[in-house]
Protein backbone atom coordinates (compact mmCIF):
# COMPACT_ATOMS: atom_id res chain seq x y z
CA UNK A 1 -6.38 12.60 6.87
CA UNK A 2 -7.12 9.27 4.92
CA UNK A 3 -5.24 6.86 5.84
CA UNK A 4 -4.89 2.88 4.71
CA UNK A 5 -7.17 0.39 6.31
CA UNK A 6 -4.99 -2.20 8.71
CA UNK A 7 -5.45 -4.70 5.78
CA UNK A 8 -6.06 -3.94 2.45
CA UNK A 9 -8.32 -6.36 1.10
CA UNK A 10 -8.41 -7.94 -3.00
CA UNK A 11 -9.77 -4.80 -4.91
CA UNK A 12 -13.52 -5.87 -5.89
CA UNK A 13 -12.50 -4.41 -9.67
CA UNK A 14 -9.56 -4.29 -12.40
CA UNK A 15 -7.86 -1.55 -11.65
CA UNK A 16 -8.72 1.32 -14.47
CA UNK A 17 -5.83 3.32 -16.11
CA UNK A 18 -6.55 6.75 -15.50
CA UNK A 19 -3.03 7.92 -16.88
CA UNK A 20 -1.92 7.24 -20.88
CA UNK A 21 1.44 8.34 -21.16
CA UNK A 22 3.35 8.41 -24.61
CA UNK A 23 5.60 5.29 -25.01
CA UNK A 24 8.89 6.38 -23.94
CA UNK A 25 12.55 5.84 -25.92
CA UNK A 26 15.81 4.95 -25.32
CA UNK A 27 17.11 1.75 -23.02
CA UNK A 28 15.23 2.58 -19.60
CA UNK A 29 12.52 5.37 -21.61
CA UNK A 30 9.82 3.48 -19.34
CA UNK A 31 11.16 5.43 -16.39
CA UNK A 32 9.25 8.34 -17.26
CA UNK A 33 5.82 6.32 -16.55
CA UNK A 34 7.07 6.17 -12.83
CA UNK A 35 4.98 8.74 -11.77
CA UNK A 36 1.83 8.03 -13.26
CA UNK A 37 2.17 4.41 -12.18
CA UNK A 38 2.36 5.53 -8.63
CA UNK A 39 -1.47 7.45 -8.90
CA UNK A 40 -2.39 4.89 -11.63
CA UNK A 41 -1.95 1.97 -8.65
CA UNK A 42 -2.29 3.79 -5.31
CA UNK A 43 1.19 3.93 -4.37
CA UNK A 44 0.51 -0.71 -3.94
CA UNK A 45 1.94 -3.01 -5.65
CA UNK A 46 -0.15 -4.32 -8.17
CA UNK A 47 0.59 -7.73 -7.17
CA UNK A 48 0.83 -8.38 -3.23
CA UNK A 49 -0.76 -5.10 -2.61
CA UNK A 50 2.09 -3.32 0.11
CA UNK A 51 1.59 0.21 -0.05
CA UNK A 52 4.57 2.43 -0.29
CA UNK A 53 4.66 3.17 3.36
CA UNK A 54 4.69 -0.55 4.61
CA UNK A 55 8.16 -0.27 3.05
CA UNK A 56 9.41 3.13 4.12
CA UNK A 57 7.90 5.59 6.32
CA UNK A 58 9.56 8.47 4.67
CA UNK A 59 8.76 8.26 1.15
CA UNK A 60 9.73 5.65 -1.08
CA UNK A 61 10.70 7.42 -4.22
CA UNK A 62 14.62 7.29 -4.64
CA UNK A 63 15.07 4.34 -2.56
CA UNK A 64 14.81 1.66 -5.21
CA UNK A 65 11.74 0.00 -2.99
CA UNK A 66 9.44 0.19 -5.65
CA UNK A 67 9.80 -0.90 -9.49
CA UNK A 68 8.30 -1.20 -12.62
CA UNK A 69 7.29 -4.33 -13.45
CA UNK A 70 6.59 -5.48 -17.10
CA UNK A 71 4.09 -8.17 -17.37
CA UNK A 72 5.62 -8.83 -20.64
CA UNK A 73 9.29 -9.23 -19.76
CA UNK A 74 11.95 -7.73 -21.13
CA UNK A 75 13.65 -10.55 -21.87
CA UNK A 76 10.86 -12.15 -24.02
CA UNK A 77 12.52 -11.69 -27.20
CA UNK A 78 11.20 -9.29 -29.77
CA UNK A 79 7.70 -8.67 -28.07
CA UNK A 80 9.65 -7.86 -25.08
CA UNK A 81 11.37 -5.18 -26.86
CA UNK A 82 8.58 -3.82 -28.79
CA UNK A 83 6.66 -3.60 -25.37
CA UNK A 84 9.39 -1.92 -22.86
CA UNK A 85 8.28 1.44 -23.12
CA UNK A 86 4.66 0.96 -23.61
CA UNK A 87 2.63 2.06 -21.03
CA UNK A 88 -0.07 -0.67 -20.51
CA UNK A 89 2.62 -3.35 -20.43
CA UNK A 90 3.80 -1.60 -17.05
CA UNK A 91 2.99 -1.91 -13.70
CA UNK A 92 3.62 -0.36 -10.10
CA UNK A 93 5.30 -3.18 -8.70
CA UNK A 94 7.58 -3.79 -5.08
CA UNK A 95 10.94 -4.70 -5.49
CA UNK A 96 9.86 -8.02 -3.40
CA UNK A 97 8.05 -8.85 -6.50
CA UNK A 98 10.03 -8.02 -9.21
CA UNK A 99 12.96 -9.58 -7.91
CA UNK A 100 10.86 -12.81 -7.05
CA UNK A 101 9.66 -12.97 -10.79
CA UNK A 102 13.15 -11.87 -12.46
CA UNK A 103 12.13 -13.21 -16.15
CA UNK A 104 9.57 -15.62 -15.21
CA UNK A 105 7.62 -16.21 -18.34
CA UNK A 106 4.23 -14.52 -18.63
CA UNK A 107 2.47 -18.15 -19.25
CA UNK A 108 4.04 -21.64 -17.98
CA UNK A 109 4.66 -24.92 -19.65
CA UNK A 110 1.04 -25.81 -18.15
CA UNK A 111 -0.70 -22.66 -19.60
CA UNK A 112 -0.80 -20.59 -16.89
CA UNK A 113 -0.57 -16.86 -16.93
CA UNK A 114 0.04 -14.75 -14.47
CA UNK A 115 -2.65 -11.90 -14.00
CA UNK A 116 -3.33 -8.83 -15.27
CA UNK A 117 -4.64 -6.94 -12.39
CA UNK A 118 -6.02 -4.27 -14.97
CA UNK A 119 -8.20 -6.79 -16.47
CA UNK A 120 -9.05 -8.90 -13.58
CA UNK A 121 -10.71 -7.88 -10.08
CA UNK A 122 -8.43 -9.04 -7.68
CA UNK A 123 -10.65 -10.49 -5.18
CA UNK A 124 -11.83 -12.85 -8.34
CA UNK A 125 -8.54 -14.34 -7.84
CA UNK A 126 -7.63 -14.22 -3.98
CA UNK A 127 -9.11 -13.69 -0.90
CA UNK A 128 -7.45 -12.88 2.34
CA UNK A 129 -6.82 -15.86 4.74
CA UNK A 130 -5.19 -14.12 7.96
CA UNK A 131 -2.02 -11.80 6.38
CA UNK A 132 -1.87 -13.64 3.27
CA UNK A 133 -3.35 -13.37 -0.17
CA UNK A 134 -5.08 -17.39 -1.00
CA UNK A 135 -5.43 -18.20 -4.25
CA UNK A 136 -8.86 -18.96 -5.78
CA UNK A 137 -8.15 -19.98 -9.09
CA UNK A 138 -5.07 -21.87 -11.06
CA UNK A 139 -3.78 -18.94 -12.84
CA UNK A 140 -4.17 -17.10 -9.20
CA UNK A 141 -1.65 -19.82 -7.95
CA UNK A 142 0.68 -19.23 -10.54
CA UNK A 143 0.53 -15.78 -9.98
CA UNK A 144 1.41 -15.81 -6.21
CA UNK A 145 4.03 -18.63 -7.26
CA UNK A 146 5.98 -16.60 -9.61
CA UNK A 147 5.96 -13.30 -7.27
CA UNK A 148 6.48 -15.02 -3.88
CA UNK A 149 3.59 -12.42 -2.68
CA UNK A 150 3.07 -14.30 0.93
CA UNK A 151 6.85 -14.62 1.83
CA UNK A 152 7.66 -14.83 5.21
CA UNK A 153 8.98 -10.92 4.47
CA UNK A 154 5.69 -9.68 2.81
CA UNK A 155 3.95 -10.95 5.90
CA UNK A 156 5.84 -9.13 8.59
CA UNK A 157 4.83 -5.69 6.78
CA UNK A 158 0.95 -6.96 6.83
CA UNK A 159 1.69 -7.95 10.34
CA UNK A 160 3.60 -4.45 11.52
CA UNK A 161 0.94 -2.32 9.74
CA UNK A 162 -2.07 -4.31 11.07
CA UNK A 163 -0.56 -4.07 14.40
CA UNK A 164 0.55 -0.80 14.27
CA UNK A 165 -2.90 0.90 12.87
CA UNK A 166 -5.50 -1.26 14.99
CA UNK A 167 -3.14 0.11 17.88
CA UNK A 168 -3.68 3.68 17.53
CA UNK A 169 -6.65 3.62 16.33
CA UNK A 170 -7.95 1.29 19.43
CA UNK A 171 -6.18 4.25 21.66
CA UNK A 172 -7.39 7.61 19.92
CA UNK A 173 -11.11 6.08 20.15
CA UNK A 174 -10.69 5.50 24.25
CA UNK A 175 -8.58 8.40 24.95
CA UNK A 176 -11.42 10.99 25.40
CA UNK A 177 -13.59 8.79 27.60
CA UNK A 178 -10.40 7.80 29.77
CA UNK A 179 -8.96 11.64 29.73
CA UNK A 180 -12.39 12.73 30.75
CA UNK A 181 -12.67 9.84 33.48
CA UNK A 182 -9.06 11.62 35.44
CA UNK A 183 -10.38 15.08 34.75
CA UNK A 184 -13.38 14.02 36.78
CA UNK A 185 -11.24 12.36 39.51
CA UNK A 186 -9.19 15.62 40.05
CA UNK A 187 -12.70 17.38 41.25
CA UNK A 188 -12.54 14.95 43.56
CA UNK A 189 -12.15 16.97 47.00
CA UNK A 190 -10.50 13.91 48.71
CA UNK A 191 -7.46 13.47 46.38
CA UNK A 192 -4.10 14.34 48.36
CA UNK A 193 -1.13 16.30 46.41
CA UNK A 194 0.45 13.19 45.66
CA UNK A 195 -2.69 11.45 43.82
CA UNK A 196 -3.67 14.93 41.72
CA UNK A 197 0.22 15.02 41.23
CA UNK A 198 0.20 10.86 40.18
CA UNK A 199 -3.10 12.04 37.99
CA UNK A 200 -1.54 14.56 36.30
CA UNK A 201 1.80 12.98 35.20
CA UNK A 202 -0.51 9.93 33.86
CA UNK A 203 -3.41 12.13 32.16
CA UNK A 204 0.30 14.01 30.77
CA UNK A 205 1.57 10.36 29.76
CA UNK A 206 -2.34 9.75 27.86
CA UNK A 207 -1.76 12.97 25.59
CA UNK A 208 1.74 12.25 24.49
CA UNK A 209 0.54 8.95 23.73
CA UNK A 210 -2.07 10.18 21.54
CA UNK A 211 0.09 12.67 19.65
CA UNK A 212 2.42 9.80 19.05
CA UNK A 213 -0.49 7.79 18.06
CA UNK A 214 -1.24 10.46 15.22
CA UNK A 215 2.45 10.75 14.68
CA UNK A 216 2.26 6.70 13.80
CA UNK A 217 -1.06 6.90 11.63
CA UNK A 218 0.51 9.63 9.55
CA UNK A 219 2.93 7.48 8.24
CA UNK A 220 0.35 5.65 6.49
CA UNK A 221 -1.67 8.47 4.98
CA UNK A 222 -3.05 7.02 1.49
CA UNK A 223 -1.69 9.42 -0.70
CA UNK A 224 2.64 9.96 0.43
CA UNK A 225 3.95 13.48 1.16
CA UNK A 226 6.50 12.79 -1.92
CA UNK A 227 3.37 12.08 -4.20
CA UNK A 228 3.68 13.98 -7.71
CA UNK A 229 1.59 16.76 -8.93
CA UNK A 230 3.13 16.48 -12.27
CA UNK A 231 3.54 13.71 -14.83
CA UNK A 232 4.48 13.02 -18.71
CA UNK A 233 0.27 12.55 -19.41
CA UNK A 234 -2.83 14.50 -19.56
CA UNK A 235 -4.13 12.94 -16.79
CA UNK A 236 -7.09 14.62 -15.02
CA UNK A 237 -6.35 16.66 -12.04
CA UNK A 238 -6.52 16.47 -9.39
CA UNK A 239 -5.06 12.84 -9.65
CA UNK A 240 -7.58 10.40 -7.93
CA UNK A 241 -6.66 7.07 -6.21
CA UNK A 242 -8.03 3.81 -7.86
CA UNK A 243 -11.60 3.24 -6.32
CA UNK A 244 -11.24 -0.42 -5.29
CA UNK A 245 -8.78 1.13 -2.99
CA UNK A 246 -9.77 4.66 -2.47
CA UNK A 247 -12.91 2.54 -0.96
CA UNK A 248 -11.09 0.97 1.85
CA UNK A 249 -9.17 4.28 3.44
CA UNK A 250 -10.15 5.11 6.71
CA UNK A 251 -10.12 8.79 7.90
CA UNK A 252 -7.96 9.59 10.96
């Protein structure tokens, strides 16, 4: 089982488009891109880089946590328009940061422009300092401005997963050596009924604990139970993760 890392760090390159769907019609037509969005961007964010499962741990689609975010807004006049329902305009997006943008403008009085994280490496940009995302450069700065992406809510799911993963982890990499320390202790010829029985309930106690622990790490397998098999492109199959990500799962 792959699994994400306790803290997923910048990705070292833009993240390619590996799906090229036909622009879509009608009012909300870019709807139909949902699901190669999802594969396109690793189930993340594009922008503050939650995965799905930091959000929900039963899958996120039909729960309005995730959006599709249009780095050319919608509400940008004609070139908004003309770009709703094309593909490259849209991106997998949280609904922490598309509410905290709402119909920011793509560049600022100042000339900055919020990033393109298909064009630029991430980690060009920011780098982690402790849960949050630092900016490196101006247009980095206006980027984490406009999307709010280390909010005192974005850090408490960095802070639950890192917690939550470094804990099992930490316990299904001691739990042999500690389960094989009581199994030696019950040879033990001088035990008395109540320490094998006080051994036994604990070593009992251990392997719950560790099928809870798996139970826990499951939850933030890479790729979610609800991921699609199908979408409205001829992307190649089977659907790969973005590498820049795909690099940093850990196998549990």
């Amino acid at each position: 089982m792959l699994i994400l890392p306790p803290t997923t760090q910048p990705p070292n390159a833009p993240t390619p488009r590996l799906h090229a769907p036909a622009p879509g019609r009608g009012r909300r037509g870019y709807l139909r891109f949902r699901q190669c969005l999802r594969w396109d961007f690793g189930f993340t964010c594009a922008f503050c880089l939650l995965h799905e499962s930091d959000l929900t741990a039963h899958g996120a689609e039909g729960t309005g946590l995730f959006w599709i975010e249009h780095l050319v807004p919608q509400s940008a006049g004609s070139q908004g328009r003309r770009l709703r329902h094309v593909y490259p305009n849209c991106f997998y997006s949280c609904h922490y940061c598309n509410n905290g943008r709402r119909a920011a403008a793509l560049t600022n009085s100042q000339g900055l422009r919020i990033l393109d994280p298909t064009a630029s490496a991430w980690s060009s940009h920011f780098q982690r300092k402790g849960r949050d995302l630092a900016a490196l450069t101006a247009n980095a700065e206006y980027t984490r401005d406009v999307y709010r992406i280390n909010d005192v809510i974005r850090d408490r799911y960095r802070r639950d997963r890192e917690e939550k993963i470094s804990e099992c982890l930490t316990l299904l990499r001691e739990a042999p050596s500690r389960r094989e320390g009581m199994v030696r202790l019950l040879r033990n010829p001088t035990l008395t009924t109540a320490d094998v029985s006080d051994l036994t309930r604990v070593m009992a106690l251990l392997d719950s604990a560790v099928v809870r622990a798996r139970q826990d790490l499951a939850r933030f397998e890479a790729t979610p139970k609800d991921a699609a098999t199908r979408c409205k492109c001829s992307a190649p199959r089977p659907y790969s993760m973005p590498p820049a990500l795909a690099s940093q799962f850990l196998t549990a």
